[in-house]
PDB file of N, CA and C in Angstrom:
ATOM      1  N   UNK A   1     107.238  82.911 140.517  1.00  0.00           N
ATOM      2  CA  UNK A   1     107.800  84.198 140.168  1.00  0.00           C
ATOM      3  C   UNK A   1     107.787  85.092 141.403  1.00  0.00           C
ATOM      4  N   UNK A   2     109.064  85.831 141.685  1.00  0.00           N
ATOM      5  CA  UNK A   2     108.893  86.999 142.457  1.00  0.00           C
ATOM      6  C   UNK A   2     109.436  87.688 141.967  1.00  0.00           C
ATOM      7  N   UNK A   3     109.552  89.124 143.264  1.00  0.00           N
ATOM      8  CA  UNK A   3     110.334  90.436 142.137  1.00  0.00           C
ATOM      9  C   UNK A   3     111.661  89.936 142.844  1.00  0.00           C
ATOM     10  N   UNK A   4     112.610  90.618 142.006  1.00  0.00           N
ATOM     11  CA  UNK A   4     113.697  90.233 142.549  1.00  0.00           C
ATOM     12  C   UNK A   4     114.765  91.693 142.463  1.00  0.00           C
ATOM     13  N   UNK A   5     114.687  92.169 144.172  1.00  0.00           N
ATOM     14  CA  UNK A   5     115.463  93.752 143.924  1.00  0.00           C
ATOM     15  C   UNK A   5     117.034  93.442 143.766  1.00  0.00           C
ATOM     16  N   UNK A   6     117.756  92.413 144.200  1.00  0.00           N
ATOM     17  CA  UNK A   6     119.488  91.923 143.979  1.00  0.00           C
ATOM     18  C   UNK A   6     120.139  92.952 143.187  1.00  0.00           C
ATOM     19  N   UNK A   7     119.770  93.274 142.023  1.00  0.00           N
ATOM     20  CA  UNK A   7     120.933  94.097 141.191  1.00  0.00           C
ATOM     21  C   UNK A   7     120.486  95.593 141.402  1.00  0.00           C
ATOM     22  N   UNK A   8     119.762  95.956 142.500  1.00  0.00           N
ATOM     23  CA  UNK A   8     119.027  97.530 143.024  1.00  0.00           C
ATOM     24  C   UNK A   8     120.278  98.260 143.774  1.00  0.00           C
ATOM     25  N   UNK A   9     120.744  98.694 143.595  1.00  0.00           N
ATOM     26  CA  UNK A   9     121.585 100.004 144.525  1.00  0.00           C
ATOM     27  C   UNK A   9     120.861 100.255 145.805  1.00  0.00           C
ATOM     28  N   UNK A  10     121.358 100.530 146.481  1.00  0.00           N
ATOM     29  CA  UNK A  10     120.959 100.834 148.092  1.00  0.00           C
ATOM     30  C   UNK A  10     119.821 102.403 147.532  1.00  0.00           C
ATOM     31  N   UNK A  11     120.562 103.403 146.651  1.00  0.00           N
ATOM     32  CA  UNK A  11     119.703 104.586 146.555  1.00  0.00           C
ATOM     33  C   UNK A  11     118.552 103.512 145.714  1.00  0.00           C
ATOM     34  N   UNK A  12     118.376 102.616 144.893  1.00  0.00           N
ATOM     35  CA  UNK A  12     117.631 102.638 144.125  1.00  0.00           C
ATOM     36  C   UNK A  12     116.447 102.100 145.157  1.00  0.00           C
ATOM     37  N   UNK A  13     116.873 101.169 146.170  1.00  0.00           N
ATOM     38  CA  UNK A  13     115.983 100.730 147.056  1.00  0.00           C
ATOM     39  C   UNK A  13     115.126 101.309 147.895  1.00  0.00           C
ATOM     40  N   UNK A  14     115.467 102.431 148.260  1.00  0.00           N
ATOM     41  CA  UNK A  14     115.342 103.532 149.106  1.00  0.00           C
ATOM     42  C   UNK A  14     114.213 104.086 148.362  1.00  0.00           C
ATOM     43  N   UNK A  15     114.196 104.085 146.763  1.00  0.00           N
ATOM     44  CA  UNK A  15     113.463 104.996 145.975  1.00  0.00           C
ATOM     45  C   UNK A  15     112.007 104.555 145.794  1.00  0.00           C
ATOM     46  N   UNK A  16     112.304 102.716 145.830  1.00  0.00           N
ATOM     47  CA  UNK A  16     111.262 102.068 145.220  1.00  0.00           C
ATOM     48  C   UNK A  16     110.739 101.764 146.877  1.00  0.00           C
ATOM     49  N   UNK A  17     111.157 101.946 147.987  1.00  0.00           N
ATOM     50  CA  UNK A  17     110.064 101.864 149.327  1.00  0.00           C
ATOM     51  C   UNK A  17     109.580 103.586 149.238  1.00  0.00           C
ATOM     52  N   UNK A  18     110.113 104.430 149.111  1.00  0.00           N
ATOM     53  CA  UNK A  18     109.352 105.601 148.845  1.00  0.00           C
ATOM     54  C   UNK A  18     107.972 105.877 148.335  1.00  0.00           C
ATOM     55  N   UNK A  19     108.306 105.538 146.787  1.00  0.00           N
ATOM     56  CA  UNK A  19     107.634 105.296 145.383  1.00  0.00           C
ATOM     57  C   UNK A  19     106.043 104.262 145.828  1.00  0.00           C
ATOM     58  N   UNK A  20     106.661 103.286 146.129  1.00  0.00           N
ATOM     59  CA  UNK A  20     105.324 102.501 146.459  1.00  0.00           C
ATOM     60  C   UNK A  20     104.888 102.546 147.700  1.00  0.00           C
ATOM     61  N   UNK A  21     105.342 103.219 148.822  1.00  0.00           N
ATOM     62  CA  UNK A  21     104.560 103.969 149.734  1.00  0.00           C
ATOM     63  C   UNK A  21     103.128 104.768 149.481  1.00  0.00           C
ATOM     64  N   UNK A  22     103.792 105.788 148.609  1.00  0.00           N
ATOM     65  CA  UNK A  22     102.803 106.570 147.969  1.00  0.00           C
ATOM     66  C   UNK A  22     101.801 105.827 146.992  1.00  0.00           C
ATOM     67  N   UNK A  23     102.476 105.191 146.337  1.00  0.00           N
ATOM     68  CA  UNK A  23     101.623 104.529 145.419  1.00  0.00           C
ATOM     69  C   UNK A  23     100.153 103.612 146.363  1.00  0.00           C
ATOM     70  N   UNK A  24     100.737 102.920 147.081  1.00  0.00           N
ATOM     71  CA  UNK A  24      99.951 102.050 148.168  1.00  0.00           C
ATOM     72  C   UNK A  24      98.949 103.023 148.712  1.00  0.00           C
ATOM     73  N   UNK A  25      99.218 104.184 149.356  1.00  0.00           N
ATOM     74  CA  UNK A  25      99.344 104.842 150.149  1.00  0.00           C
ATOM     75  C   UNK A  25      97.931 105.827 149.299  1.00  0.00           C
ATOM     76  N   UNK A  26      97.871 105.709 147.706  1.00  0.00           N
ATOM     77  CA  UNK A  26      96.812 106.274 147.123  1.00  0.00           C
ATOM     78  C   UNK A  26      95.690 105.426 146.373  1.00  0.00           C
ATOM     79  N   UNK A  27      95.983 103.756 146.937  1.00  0.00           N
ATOM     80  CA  UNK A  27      94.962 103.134 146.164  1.00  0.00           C
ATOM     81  C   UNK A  27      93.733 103.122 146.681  1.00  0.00           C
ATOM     82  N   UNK A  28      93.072 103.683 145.098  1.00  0.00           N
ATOM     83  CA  UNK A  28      91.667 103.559 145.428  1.00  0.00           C
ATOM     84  C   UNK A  28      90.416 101.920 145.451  1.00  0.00           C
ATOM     85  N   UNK A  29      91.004 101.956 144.056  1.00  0.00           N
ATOM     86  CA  UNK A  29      89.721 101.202 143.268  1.00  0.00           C
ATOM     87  C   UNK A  29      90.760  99.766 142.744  1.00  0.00           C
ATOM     88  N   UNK A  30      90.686  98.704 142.511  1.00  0.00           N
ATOM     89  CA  UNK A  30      91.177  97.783 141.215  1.00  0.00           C
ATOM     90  C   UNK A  30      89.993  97.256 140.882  1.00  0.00           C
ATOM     91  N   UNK A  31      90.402  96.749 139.321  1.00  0.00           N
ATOM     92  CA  UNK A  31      89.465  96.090 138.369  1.00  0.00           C
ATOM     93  C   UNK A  31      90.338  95.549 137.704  1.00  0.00           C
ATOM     94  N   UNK A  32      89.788  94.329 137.295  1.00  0.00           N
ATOM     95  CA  UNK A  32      90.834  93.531 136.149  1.00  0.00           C
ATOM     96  C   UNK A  32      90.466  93.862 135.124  1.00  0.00           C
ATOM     97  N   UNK A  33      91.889  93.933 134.332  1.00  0.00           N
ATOM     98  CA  UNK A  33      91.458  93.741 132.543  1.00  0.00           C
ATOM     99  C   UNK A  33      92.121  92.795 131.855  1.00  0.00           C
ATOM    100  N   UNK A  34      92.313  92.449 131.099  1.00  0.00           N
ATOM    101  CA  UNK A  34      93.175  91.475 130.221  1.00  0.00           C
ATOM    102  C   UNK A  34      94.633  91.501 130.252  1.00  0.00           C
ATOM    103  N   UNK A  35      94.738  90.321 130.861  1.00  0.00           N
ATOM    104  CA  UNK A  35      95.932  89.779 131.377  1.00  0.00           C
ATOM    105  C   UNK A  35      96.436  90.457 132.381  1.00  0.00           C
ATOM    106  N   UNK A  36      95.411  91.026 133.096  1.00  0.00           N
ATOM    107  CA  UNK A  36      96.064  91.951 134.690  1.00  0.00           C
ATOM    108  C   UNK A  36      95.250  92.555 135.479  1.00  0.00           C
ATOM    109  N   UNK A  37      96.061  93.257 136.062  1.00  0.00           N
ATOM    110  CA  UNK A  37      94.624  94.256 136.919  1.00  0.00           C
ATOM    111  C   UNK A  37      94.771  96.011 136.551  1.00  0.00           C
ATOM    112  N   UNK A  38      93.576  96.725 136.584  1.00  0.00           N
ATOM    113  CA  UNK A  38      94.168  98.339 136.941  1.00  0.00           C
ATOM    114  C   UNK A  38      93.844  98.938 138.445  1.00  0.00           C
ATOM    115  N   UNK A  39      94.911  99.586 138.753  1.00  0.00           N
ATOM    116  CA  UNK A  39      94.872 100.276 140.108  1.00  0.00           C
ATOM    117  C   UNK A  39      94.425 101.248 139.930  1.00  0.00           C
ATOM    118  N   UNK A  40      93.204 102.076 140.457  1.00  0.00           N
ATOM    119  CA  UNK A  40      92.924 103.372 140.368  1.00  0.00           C
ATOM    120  C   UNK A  40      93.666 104.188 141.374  1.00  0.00           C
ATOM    121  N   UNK A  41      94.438 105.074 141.566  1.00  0.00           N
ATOM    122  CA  UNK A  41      95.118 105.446 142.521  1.00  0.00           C
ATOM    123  C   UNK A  41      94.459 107.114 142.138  1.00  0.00           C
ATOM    124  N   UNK A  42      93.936 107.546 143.336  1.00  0.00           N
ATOM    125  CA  UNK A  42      93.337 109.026 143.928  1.00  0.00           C
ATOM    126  C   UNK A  42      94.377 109.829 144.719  1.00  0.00           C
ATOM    127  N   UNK A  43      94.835 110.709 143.457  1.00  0.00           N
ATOM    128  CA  UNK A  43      96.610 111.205 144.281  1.00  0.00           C
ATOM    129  C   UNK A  43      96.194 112.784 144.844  1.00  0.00           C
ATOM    130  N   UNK A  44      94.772 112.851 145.552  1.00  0.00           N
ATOM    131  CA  UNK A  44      94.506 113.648 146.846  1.00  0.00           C
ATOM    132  C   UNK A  44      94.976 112.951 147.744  1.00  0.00           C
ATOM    133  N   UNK A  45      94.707 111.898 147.535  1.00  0.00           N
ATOM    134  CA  UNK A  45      94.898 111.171 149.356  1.00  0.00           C
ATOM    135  C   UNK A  45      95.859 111.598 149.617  1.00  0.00           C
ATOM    136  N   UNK A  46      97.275 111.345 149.166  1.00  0.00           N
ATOM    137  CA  UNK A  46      98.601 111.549 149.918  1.00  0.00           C
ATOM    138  C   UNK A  46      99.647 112.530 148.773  1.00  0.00           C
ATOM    139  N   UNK A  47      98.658 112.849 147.993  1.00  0.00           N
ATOM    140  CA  UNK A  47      99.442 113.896 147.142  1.00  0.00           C
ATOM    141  C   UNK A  47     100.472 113.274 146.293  1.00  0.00           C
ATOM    142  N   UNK A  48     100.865 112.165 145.386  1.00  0.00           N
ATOM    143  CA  UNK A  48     101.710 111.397 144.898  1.00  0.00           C
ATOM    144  C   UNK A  48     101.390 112.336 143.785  1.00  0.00           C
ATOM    145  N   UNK A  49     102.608 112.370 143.199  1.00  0.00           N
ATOM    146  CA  UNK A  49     102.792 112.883 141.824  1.00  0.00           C
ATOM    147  C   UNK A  49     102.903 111.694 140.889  1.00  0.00           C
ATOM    148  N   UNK A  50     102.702 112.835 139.407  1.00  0.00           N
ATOM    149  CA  UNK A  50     103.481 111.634 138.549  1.00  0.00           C
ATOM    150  C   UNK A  50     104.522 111.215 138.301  1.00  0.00           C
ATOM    151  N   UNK A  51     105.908 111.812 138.927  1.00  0.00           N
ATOM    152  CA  UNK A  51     107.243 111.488 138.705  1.00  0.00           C
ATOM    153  C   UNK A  51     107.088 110.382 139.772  1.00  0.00           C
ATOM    154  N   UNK A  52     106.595 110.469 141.017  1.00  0.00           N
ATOM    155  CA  UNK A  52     106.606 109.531 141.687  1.00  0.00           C
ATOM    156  C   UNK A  52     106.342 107.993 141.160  1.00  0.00           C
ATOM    157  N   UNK A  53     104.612 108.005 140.338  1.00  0.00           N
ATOM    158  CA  UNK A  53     104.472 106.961 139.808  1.00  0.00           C
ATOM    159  C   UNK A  53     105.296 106.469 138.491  1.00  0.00           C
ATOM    160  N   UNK A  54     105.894 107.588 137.995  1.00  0.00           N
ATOM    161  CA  UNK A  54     107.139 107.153 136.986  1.00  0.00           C
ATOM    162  C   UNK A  54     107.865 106.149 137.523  1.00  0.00           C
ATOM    163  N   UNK A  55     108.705 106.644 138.402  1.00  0.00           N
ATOM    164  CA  UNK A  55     109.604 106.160 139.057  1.00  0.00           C
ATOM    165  C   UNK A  55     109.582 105.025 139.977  1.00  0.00           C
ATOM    166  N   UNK A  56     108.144 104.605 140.593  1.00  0.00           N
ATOM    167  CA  UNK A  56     107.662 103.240 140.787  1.00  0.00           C
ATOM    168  C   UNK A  56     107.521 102.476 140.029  1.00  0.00           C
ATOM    169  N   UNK A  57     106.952 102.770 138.652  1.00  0.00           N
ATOM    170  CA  UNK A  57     106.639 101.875 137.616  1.00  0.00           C
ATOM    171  C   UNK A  57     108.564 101.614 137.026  1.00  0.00           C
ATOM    172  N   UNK A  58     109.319 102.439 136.696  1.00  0.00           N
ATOM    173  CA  UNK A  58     110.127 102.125 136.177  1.00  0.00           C
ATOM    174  C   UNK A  58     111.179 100.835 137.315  1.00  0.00           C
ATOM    175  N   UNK A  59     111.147 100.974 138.733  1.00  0.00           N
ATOM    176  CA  UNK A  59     111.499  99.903 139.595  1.00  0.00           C
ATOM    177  C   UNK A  59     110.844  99.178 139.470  1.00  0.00           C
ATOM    178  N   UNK A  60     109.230  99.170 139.665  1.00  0.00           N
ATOM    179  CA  UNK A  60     108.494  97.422 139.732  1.00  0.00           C
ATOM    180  C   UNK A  60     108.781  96.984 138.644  1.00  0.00           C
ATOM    181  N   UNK A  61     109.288  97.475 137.595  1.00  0.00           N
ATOM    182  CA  UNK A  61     109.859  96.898 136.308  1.00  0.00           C
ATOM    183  C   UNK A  61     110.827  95.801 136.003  1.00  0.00           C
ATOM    184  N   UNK A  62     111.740  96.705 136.906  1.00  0.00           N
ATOM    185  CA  UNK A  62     113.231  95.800 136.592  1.00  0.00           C
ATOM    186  C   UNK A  62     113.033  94.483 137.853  1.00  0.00           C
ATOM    187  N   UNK A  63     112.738  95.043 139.090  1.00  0.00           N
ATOM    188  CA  UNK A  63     111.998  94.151 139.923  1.00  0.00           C
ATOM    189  C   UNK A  63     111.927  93.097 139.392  1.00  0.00           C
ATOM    190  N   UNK A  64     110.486  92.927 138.575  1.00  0.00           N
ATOM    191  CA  UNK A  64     109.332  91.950 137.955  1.00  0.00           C
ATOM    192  C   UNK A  64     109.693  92.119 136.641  1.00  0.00           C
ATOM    193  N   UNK A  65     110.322  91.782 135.694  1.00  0.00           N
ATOM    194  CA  UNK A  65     110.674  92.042 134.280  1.00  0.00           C
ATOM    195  C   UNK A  65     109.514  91.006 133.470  1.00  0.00           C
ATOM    196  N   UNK A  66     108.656  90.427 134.006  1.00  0.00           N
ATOM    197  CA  UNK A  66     107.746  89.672 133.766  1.00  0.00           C
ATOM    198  C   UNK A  66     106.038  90.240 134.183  1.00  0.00           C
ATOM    199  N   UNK A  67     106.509  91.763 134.346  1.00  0.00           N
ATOM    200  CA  UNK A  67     105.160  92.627 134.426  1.00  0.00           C
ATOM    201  C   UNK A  67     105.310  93.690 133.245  1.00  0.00           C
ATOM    202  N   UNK A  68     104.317  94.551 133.010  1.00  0.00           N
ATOM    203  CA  UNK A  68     104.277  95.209 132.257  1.00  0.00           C
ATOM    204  C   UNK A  68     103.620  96.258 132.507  1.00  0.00           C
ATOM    205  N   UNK A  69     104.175  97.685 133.184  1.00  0.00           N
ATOM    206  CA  UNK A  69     103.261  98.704 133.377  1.00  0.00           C
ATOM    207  C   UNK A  69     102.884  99.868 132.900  1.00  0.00           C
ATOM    208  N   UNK A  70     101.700 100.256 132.989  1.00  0.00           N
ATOM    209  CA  UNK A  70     101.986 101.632 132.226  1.00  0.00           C
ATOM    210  C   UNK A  70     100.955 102.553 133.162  1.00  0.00           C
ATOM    211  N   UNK A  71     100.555 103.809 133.171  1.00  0.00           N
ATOM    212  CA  UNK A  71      99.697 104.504 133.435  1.00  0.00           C
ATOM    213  C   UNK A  71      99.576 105.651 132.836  1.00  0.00           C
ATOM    214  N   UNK A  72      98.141 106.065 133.667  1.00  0.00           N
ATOM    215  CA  UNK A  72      97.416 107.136 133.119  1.00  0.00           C
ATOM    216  C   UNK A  72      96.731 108.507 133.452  1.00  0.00           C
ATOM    217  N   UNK A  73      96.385 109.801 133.590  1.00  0.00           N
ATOM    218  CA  UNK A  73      95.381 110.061 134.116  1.00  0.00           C
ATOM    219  C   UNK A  73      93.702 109.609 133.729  1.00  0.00           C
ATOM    220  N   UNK A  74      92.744 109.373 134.675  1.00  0.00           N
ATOM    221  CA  UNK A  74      91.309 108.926 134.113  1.00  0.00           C
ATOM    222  C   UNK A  74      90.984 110.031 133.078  1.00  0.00           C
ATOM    223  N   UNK A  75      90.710 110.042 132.210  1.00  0.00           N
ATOM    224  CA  UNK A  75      89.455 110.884 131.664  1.00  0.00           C
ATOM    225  C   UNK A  75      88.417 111.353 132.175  1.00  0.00           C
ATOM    226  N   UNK A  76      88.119 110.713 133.154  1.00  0.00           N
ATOM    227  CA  UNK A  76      86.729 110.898 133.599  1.00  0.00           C
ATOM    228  C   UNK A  76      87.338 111.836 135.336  1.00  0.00           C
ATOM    229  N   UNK A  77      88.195 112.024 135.804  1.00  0.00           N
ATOM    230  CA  UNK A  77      88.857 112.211 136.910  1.00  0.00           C
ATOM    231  C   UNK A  77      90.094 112.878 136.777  1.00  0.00           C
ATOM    232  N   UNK A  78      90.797 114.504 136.689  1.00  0.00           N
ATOM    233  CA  UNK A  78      92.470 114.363 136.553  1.00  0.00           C
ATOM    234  C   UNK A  78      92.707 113.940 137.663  1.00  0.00           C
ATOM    235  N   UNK A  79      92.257 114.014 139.223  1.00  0.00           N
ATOM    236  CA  UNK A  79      93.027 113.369 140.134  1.00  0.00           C
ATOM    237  C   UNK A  79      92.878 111.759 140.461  1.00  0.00           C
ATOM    238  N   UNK A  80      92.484 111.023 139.678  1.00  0.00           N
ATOM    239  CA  UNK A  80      92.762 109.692 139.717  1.00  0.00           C
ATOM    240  C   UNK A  80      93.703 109.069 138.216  1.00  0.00           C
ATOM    241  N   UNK A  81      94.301 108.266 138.931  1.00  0.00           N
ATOM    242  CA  UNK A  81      95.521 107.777 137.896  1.00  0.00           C
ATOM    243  C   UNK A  81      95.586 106.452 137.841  1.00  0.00           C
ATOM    244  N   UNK A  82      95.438 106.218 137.033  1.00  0.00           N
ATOM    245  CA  UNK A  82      94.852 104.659 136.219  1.00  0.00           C
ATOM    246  C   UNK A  82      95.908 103.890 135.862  1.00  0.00           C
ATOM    247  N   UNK A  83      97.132 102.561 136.773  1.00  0.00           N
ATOM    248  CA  UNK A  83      97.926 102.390 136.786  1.00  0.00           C
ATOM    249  C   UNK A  83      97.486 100.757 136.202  1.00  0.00           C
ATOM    250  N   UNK A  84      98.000 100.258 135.156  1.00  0.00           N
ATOM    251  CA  UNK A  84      97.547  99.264 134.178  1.00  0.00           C
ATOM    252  C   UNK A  84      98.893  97.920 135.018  1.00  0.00           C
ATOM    253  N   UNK A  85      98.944  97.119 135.425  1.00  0.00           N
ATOM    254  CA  UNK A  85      99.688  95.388 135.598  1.00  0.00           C
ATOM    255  C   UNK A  85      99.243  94.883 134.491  1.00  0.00           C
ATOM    256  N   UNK A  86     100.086  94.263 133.521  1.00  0.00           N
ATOM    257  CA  UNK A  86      99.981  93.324 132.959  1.00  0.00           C
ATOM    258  C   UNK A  86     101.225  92.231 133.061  1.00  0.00           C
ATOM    259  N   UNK A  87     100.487  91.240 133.436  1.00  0.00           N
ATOM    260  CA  UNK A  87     101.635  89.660 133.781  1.00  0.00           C
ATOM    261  C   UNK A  87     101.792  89.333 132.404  1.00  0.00           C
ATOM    262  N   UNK A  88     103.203  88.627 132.540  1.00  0.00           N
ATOM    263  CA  UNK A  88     103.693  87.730 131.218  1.00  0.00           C
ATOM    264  C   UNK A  88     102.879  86.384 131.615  1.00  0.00           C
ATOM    265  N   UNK A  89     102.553  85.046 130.365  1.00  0.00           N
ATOM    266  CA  UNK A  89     101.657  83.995 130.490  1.00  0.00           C
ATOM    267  C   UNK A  89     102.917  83.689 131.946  1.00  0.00           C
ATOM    268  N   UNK A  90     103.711  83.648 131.969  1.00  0.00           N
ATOM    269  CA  UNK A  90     103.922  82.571 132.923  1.00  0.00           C
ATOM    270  C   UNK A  90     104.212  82.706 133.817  1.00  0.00           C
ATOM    271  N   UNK A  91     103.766  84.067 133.986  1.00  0.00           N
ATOM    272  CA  UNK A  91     103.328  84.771 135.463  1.00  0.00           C
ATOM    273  C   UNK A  91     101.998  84.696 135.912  1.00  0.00           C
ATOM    274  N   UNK A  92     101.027  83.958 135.274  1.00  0.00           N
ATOM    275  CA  UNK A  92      99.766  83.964 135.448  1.00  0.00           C
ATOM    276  C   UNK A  92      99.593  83.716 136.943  1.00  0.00           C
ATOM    277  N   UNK A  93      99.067  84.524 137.665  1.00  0.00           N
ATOM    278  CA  UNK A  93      98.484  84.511 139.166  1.00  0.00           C
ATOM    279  C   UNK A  93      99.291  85.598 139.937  1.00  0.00           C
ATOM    280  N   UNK A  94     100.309  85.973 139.658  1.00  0.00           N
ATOM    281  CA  UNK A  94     101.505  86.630 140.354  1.00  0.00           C
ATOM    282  C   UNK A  94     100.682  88.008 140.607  1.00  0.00           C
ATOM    283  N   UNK A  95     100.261  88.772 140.117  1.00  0.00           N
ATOM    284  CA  UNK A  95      99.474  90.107 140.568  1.00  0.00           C
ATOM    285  C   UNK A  95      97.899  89.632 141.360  1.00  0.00           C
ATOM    286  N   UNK A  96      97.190  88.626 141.265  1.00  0.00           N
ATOM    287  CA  UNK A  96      96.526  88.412 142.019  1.00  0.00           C
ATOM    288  C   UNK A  96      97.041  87.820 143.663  1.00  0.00           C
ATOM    289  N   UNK A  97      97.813  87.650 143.567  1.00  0.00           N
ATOM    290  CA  UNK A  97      98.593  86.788 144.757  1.00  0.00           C
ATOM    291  C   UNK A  97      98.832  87.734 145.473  1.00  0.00           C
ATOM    292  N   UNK A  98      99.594  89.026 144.462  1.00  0.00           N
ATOM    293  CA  UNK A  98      99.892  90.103 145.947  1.00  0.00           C
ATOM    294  C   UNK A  98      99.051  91.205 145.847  1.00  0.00           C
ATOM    295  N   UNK A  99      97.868  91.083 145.327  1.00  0.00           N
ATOM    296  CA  UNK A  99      96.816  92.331 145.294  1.00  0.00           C
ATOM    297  C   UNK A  99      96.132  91.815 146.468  1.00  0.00           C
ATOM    298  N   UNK A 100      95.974  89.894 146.696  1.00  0.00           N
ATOM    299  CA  UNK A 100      95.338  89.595 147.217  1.00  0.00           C
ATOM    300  C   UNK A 100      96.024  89.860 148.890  1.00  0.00           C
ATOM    301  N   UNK A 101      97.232  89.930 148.850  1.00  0.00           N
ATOM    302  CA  UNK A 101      98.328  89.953 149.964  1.00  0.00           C
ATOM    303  C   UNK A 101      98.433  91.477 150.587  1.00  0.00           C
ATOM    304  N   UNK A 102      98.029  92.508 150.135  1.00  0.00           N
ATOM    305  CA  UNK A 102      97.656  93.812 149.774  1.00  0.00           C
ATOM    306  C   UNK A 102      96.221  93.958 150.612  1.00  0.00           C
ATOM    307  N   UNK A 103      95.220  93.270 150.606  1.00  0.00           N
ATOM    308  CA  UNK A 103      93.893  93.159 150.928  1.00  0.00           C
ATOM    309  C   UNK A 103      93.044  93.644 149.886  1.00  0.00           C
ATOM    310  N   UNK A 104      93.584  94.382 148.499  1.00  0.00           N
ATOM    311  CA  UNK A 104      92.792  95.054 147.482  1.00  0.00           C
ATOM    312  C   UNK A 104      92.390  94.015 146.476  1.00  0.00           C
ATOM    313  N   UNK A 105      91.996  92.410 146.680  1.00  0.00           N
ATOM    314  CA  UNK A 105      91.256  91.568 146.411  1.00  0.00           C
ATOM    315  C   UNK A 105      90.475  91.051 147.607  1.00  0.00           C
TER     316      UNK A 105
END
């Protein structure tokens, strides 16, 4: 499995190297949970909003249509944002592969 950007518009591409700039750009923490990992992302570091992470999650989507994302603010933290991966079964390994490619394994 990879992502596959092919049917992305040039603006849409543009949006999703933006988007996960920031996103990258605020990870704190991961931990796995069932059937995935969560990203803690600390949006002091580089100031990412949530439209931003909207708008990443809604590209790594179509991307990876074999992920499943959602997020959050912590409860315990408003400036950390609790960004949930979940792989389809037959994606099993595909978010460890590039968390691990990432260095955040």
């Amino acid at each position: 499995m990879d992502a596959n950007f092919e049917g992305f518009t040039e603006e849409q591409k543009d949006e999703y190297k933006r988007c996960a700039r920031l996103v990258h750009g605020a990870f704190d923490t991961v931990e796995p949970i069932s059937g995935g990992y969560r990203l803690n992302l600390d949006t002091s570091k580089n100031r990412v909003t949530t439209n931003d992470i909207s708008s990443f999650v809604r590209l790594e989507q179509k991307a990876c249509p074999f992920l499943t994302l959602k997020f959050q603010a912590s409860r315990n933290n408003p400036l950390l944002i609790q960004l949930d991966m979940i792989e389809s079964p037959e994606a099993r390994g595909f978010l460890e592969d590039q968390l691990r490619s990432y260095g955040y394994l």
